[in-house]
Each structure stands twice: as C-alpha cells, then as structure tokens.
Protein backbone atom coordinates (compact mmCIF):
# COMPACT_ATOMS: atom_id res chain seq x y z
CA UNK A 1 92.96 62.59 63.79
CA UNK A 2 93.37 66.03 65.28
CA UNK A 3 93.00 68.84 62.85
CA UNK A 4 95.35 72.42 63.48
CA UNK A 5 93.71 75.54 63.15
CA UNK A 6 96.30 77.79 61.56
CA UNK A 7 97.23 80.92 63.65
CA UNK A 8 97.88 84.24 62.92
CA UNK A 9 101.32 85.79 64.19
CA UNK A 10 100.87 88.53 66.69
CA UNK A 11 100.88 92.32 65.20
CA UNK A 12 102.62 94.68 67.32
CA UNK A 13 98.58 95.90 68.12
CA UNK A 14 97.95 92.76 69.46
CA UNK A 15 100.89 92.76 71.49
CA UNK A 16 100.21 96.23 72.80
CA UNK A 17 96.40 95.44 73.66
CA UNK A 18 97.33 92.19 75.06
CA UNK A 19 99.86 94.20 77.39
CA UNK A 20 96.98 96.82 78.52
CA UNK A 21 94.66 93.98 78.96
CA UNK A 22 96.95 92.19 81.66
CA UNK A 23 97.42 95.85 83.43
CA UNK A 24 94.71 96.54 83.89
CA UNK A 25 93.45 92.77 84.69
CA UNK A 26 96.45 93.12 87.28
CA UNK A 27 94.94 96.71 88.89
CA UNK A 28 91.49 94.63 89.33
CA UNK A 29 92.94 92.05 90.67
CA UNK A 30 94.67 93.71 93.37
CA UNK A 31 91.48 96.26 94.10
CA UNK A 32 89.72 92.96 94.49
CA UNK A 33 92.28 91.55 97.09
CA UNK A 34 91.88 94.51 99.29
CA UNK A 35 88.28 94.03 99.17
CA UNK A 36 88.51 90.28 100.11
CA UNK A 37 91.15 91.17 102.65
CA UNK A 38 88.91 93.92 104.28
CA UNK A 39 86.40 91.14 103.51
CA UNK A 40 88.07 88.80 105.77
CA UNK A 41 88.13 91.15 108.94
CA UNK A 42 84.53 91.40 109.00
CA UNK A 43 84.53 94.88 107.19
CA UNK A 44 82.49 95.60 104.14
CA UNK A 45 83.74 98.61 102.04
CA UNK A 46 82.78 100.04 98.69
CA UNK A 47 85.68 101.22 96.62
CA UNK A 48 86.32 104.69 97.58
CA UNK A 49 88.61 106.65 95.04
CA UNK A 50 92.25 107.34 97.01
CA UNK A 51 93.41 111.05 96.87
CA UNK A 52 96.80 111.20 95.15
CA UNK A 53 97.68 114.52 96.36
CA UNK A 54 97.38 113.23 100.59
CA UNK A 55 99.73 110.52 100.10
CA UNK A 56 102.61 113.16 100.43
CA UNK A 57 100.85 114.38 103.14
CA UNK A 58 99.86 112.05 105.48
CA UNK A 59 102.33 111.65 107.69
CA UNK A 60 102.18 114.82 108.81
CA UNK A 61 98.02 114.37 108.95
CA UNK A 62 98.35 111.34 111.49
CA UNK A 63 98.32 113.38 114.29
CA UNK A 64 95.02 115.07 113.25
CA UNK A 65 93.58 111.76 112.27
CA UNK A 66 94.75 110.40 115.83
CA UNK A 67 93.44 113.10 117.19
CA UNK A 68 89.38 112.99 115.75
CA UNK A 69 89.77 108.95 116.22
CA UNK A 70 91.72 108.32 119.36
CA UNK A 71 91.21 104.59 119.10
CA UNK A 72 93.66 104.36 116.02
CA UNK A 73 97.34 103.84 116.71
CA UNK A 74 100.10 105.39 114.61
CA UNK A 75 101.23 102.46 113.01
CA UNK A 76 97.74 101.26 111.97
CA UNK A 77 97.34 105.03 110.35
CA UNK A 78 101.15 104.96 109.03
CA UNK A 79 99.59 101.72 107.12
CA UNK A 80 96.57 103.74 105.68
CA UNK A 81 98.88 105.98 103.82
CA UNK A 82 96.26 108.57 102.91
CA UNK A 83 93.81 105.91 101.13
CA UNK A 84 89.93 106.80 102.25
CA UNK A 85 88.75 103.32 101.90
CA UNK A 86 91.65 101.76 104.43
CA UNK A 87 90.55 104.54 106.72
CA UNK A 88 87.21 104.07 107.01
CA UNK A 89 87.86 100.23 107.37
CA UNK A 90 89.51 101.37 110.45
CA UNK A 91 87.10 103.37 111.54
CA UNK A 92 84.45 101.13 111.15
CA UNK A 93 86.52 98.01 112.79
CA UNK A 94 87.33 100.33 115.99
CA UNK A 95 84.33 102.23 116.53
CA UNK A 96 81.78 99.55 115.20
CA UNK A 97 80.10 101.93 112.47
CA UNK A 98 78.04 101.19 109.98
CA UNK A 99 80.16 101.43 106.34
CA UNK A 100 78.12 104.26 105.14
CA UNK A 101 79.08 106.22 108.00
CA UNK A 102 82.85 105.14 108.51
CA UNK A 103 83.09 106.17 105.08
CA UNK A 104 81.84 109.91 105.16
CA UNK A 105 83.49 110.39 108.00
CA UNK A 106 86.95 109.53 106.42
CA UNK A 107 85.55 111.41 103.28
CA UNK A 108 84.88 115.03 105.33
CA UNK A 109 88.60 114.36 106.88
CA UNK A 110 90.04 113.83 103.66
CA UNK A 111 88.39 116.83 102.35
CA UNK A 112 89.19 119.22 105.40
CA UNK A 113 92.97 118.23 104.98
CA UNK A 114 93.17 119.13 101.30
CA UNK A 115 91.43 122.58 101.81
C-alpha cells in the first residue's frame, strides 16, 4: 500500500521563484552550450563578460577587427557580434594562440573601440 504525502498548493512566491529559478537555469544552460560548442572545435575559453554597449557597434568595428587579424573573414566576425569570448575563439582557432593570449588580445581591442 502506497501512502500520499499531502502537498501544499503553490503561493504566488513559489511561483515567482520557481520562474527565476528556470531563467536563470536557462542562461546557464546556454553559457554552457557555447562552451561545449567552442569545446568541440578544439578551443578552450573561459567565460569572458560580453560588452553590451559594442553590440551596436560592431558592424562598423569589423573592418578594424579585419584589419589587426587579417585571417578572419567578415562573415565569421559578422557572427561574433561584439562578444569577447567568440572573438578570441577565433583568434585562437586561426592564429593557433594560446587562450590566455587570444583572450587579451580581443580584451585590448574591445577596450580601444569603446574609448
């Protein structure tokens, strides 16, 4: 014989922490993805905090970018859309750096183009 524990209806708290506990489950999840999917290629990357304010920029900051790294092409920089971390994963895939140093260098150019 099976015995029921009685439950408790949800509060509207519980509902509410519930719902911040799947977003932010959800962000992880996809910050982990990229890692695994930079993973995949052979690239190692620690999480690098994206700059919201070069987003708007950045496709006016390809050229400069193509210009410092002249082994990236325009649509692989189009795809970085101003995130640090998918730059230096480029970096480091085309010009076989270590991630430390892929990583300041897209660092110093993300710094010089909101200066």
């Amino acid at each position: 014989m099976t015995t029921r524990t009685p439950t408790t209806p949800n509060t509207g708290q519980d509902m509410a922490r519930n719902a911040t506990n799947t977003a932010a489950t959800t962000e992880k999840t996809k910050q982990d993805n990229k890692t695994a999917i930079n993973a995949a290629d052979g690239i190692t990357t620690k999480p690098m905090q994206a700059n919201p304010t070069n987003k708007p920029k950045w496709p006016q900051q390809i050229k400069s970018a193509k210009s410092q790294w002249n082994k990236l092409s325009e649509a692989e920089l189009l795809k970085v859309d101003g995130d640090p971390q998918q730059l230096a994963a480029l970096i480091q895939k085309h010009y076989g750096l270590s991630p430390d140093v892929a990583k300041e260098q897209a660092k110093s150019f993300m710094q010089k183009q909101t200066a």
